[in-house]
Protein backbone atom coordinates (compact mmCIF):
# COMPACT_ATOMS: atom_id res chain seq x y z
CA UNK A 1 -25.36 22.12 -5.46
CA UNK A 2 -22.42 23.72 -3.91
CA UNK A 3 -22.12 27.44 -2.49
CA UNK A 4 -19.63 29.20 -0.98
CA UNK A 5 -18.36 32.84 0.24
CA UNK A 6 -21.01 34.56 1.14
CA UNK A 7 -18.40 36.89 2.61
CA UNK A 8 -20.43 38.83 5.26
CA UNK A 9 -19.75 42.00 7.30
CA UNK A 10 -21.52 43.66 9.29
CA UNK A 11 -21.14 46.55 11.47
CA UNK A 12 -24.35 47.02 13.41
CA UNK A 13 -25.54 45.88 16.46
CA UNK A 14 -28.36 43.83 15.53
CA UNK A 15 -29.53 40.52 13.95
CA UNK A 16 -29.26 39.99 10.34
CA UNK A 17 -30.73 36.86 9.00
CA UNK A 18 -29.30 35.08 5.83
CA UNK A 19 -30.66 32.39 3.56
CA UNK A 20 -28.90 29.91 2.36
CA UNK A 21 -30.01 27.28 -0.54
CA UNK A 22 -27.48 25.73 -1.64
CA UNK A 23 -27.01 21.68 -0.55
CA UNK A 24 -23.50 22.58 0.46
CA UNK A 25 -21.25 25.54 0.70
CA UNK A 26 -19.03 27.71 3.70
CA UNK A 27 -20.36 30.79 5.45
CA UNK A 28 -17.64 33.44 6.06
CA UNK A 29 -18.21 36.40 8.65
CA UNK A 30 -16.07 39.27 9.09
CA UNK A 31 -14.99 41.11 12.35
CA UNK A 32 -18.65 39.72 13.73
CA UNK A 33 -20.67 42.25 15.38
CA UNK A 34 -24.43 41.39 17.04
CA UNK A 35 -25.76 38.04 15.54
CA UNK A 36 -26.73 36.30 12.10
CA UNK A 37 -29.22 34.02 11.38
CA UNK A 38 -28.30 31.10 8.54
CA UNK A 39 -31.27 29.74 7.40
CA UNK A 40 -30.93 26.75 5.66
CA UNK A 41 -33.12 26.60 2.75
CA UNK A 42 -32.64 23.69 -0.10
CA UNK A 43 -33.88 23.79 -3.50
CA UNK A 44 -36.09 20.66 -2.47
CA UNK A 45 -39.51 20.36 -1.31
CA UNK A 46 -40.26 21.06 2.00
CA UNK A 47 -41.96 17.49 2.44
CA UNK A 48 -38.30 16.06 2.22
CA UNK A 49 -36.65 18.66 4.98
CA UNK A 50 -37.20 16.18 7.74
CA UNK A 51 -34.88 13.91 6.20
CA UNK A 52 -32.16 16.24 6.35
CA UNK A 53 -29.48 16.02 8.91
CA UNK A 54 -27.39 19.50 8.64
CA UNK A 55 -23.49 18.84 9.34
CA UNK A 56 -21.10 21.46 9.69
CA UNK A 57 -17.59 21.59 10.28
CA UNK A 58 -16.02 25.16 11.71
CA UNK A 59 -12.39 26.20 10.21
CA UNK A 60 -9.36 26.29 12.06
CA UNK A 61 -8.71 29.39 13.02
CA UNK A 62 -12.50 30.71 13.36
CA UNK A 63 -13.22 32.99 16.08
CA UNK A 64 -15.22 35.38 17.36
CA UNK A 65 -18.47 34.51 17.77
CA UNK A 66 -20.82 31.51 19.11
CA UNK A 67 -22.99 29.33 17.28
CA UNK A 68 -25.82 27.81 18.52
CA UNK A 69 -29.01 25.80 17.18
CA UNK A 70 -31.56 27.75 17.70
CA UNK A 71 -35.22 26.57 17.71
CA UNK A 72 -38.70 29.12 18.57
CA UNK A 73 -36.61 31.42 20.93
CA UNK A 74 -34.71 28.69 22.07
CA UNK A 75 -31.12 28.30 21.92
CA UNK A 76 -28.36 25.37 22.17
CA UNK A 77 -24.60 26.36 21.92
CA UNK A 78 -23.14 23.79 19.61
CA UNK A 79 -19.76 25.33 18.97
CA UNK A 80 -18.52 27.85 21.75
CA UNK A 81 -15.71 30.31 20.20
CA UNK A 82 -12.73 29.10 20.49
CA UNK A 83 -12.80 26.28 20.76
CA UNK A 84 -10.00 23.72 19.72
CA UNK A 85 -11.19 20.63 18.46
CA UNK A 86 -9.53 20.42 14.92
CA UNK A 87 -11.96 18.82 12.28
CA UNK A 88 -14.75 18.51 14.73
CA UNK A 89 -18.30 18.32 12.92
CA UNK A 90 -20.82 18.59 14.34
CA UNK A 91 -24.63 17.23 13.12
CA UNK A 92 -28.06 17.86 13.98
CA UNK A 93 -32.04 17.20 12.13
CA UNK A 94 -33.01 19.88 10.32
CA UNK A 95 -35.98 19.94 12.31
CA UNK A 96 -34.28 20.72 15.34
CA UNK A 97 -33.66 24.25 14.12
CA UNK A 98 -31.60 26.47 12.67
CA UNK A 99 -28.31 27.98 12.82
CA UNK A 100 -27.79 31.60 15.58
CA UNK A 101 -24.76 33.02 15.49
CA UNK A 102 -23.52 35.42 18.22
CA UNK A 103 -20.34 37.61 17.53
CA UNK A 104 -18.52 37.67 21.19
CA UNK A 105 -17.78 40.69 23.33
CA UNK A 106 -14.17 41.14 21.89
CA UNK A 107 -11.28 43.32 24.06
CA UNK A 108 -9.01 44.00 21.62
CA UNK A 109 -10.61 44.54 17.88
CA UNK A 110 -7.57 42.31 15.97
CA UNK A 111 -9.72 41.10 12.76
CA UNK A 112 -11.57 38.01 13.95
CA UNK A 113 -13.59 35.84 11.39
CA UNK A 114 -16.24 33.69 12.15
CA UNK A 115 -16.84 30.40 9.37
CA UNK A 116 -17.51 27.40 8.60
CA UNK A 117 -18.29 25.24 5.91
CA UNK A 118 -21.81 23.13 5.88
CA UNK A 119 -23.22 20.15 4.33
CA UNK A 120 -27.05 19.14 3.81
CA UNK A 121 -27.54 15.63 3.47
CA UNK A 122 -30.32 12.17 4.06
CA UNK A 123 -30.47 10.73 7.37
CA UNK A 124 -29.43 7.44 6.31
CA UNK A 125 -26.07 9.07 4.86
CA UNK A 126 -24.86 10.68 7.54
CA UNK A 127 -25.73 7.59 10.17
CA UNK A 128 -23.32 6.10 7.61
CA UNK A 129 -20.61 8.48 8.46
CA UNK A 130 -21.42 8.97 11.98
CA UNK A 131 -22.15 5.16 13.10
CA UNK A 132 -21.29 5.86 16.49
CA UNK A 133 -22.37 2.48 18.16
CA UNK A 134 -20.04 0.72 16.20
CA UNK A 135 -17.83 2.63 13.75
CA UNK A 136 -15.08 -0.17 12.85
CA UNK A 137 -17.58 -3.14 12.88
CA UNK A 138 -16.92 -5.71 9.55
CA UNK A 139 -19.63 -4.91 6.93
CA UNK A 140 -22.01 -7.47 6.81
CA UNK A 141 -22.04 -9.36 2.28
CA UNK A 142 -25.54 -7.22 1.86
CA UNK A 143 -23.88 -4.27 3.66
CA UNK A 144 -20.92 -4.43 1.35
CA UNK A 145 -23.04 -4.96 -1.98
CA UNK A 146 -25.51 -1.92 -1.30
CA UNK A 147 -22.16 0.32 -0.58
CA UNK A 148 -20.98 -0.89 -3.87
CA UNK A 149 -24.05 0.98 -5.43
CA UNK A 150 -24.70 3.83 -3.14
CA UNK A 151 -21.05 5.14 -2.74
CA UNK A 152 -19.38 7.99 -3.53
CA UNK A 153 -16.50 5.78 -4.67
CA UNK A 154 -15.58 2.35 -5.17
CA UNK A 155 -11.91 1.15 -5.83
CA UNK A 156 -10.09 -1.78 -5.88
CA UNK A 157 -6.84 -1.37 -4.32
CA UNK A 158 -4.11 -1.79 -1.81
CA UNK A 159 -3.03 0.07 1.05
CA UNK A 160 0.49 1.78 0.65
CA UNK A 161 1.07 3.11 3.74
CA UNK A 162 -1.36 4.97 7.43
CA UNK A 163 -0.38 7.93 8.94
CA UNK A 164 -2.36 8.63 12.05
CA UNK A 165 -3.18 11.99 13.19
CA UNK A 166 -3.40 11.73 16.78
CA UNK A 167 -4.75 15.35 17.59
CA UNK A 168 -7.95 14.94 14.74
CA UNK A 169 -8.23 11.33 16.07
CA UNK A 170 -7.86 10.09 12.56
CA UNK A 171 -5.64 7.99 10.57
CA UNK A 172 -5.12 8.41 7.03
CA UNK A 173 -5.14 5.60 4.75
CA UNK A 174 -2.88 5.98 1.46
CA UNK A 175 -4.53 3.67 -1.09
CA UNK A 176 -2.70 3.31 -4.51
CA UNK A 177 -5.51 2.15 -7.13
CA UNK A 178 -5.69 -0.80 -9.27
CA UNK A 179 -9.02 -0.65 -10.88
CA UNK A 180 -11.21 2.73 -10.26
CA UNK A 181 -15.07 1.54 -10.64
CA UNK A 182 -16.91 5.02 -9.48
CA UNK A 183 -15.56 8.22 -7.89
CA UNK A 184 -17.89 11.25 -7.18
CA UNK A 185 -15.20 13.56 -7.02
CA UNK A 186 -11.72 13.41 -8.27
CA UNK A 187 -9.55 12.03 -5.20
CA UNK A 188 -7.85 9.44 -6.76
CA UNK A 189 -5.47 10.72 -9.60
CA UNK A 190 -3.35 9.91 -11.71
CA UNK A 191 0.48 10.50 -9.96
CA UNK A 192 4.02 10.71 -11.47
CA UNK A 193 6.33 9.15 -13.93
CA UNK A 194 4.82 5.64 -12.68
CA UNK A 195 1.35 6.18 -14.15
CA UNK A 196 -0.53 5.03 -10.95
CA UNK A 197 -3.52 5.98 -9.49
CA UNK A 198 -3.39 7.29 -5.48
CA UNK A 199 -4.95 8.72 -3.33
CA UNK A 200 -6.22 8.99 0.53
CA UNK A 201 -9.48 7.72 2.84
CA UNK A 202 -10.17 8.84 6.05
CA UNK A 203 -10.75 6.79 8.79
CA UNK A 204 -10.94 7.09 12.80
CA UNK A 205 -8.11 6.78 14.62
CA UNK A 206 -10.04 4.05 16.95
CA UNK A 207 -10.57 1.39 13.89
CA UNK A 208 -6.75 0.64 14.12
CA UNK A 209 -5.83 0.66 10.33
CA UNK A 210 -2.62 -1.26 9.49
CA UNK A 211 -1.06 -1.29 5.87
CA UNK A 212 -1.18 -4.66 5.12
CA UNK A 213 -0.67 -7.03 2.08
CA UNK A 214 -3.55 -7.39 -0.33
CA UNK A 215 -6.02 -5.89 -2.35
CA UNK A 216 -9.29 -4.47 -1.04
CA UNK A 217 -12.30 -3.31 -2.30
CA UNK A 218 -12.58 0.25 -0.65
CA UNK A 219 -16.16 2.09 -0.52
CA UNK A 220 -17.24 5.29 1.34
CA UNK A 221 -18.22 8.89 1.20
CA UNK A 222 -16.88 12.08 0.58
CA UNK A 223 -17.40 14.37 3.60
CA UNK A 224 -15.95 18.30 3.72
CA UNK A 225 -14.01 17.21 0.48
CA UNK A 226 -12.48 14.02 2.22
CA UNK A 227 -13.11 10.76 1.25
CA UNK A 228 -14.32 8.88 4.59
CA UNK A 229 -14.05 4.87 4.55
CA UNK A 230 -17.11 2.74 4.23
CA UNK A 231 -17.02 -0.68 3.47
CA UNK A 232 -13.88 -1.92 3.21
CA UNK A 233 -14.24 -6.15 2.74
CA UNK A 234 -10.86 -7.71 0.90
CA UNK A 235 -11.36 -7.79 -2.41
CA UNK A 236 -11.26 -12.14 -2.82
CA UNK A 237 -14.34 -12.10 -0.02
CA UNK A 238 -15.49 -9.28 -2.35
CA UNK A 239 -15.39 -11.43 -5.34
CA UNK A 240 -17.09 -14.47 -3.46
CA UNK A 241 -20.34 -12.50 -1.84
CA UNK A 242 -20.98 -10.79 -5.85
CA UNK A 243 -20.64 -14.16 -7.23
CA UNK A 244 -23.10 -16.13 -4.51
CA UNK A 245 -25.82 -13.02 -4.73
CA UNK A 246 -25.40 -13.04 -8.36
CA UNK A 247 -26.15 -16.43 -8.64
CA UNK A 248 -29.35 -16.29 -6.60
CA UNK A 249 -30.39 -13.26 -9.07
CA UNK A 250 -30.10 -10.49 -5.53
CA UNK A 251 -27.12 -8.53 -6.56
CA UNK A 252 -27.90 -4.97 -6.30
CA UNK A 253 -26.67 -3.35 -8.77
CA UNK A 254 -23.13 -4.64 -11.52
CA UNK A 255 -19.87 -3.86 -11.00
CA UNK A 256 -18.19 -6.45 -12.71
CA UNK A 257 -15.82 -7.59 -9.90
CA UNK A 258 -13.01 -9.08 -12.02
């Protein structure tokens, strides 16, 4: 479930704690004063909290105040105000605390607002997204034929163009669709007089994506609203691996690959 505003201001000097429990959402804090606790509760049962990674992802022009993990008493700054690192996110357990944050001592009192947006999700997810040992490693046939279940979205298409974003450290993949098999949210559409389906995946910068000619079969996440690339085998090595593990009876779930 998805939550957002909680617009907050506050103009005391003390500690005001807020619960949150929603699986995803943005906190916004007005002119921050003193502190606020965000405590991260999801409708889920508390069994199933240590296999939560929390992930959030500060706006652009946020300022004014610290945030830091905080655990009994104990606190770790994980974003220091100010700072300019467009699109950072940044991840941590659940069980390693929750969220402090301090408003700054502030000179002049132009409007400052502190916020972020925030994501809940399983451990095993958000390795997927965050596989820092080896982020632009091939997927390995089972790899590719669990993604094709567990995605967010699965297309067949072709790659129409990169842009790379040096200062996110991303590049941009523009995919125009052939045949849409799952999408979670609505990122590929429908565009122009031409009838096709577009849209864009997110990848890092390091991985080195070239448009080239082909079709592929493109898997992955959605992550802040973006789609973020998974799996991304060509689509005739696609075909082959479904075929050979549907033969043996150990496909994981149908697609119907044609």
């Amino acid at each position: 479930s998805s939550c957002s505003g909680l617009t907050h201001e506050s103009h005391k000097k003390d500690v005001e704690q807020v619960y949150l429990r929603c699986s995803e959402g943005s906190i916004e804090w007005m002119y921050p004063t003193g502190a606020l606790i965000v405590n991260l509760r999801p409708n889920t049962s508390p069994a199933s909290y240590r296999h939560l990674t929390v992930c959030i992802k500060p706006f652009k022009d946020s300022a004014g105040a610290n945030i830091y993990l905080e655990k009994t008493g104990e606190l770790k700054l994980l974003v220091r105000d100010g700072a300019r690192s467009p699109s950072q996110v940044y991840c941590f357990g659940y069980e390693q605390g929750g969220l402090f944050i301090e408003a700054t001592p502030q000179q002049d009192i132009s409007r400052k607002i502190t916020g972020f947006q925030y994501e809940l999700m399983n451990k095993g997810i958000a390795a997927d997204l965050h596989t820092a040992s080896a982020p632009c490693r091939p997927c390995s046939d089972t790899e590719v034929l669990l993604a094709v279940c567990t995605s967010d979205f699965v297309i067949r298409g072709s790659i129409q163009d990169v842009t790379n974003e040096a200062e996110e450290q991303e590049s941009v993949i523009h995919v125009g669709v052939n045949k849409l098999y799952r999408q979670k949210s609505k990122v590929f559409q429908l565009t122009g007089q031409s009838g096709n389906w577009r849209g864009q995946i997110k990848t890092l910068l390091q991985c080195g994506v070239k448009p080239g000619d082909g079709d592929f079969l493109f898997t992955g996440r959605m992550h802040f609203g973006e789609a973020r690339l998974g799996c991304a085998p060509r689509f005739k090595d696609f075909q082959r691996m479904y075929k050979e593990a549907k033969d043996k009876g150990l496909n994981p779930c149908e697609i119907g690959p044609d």
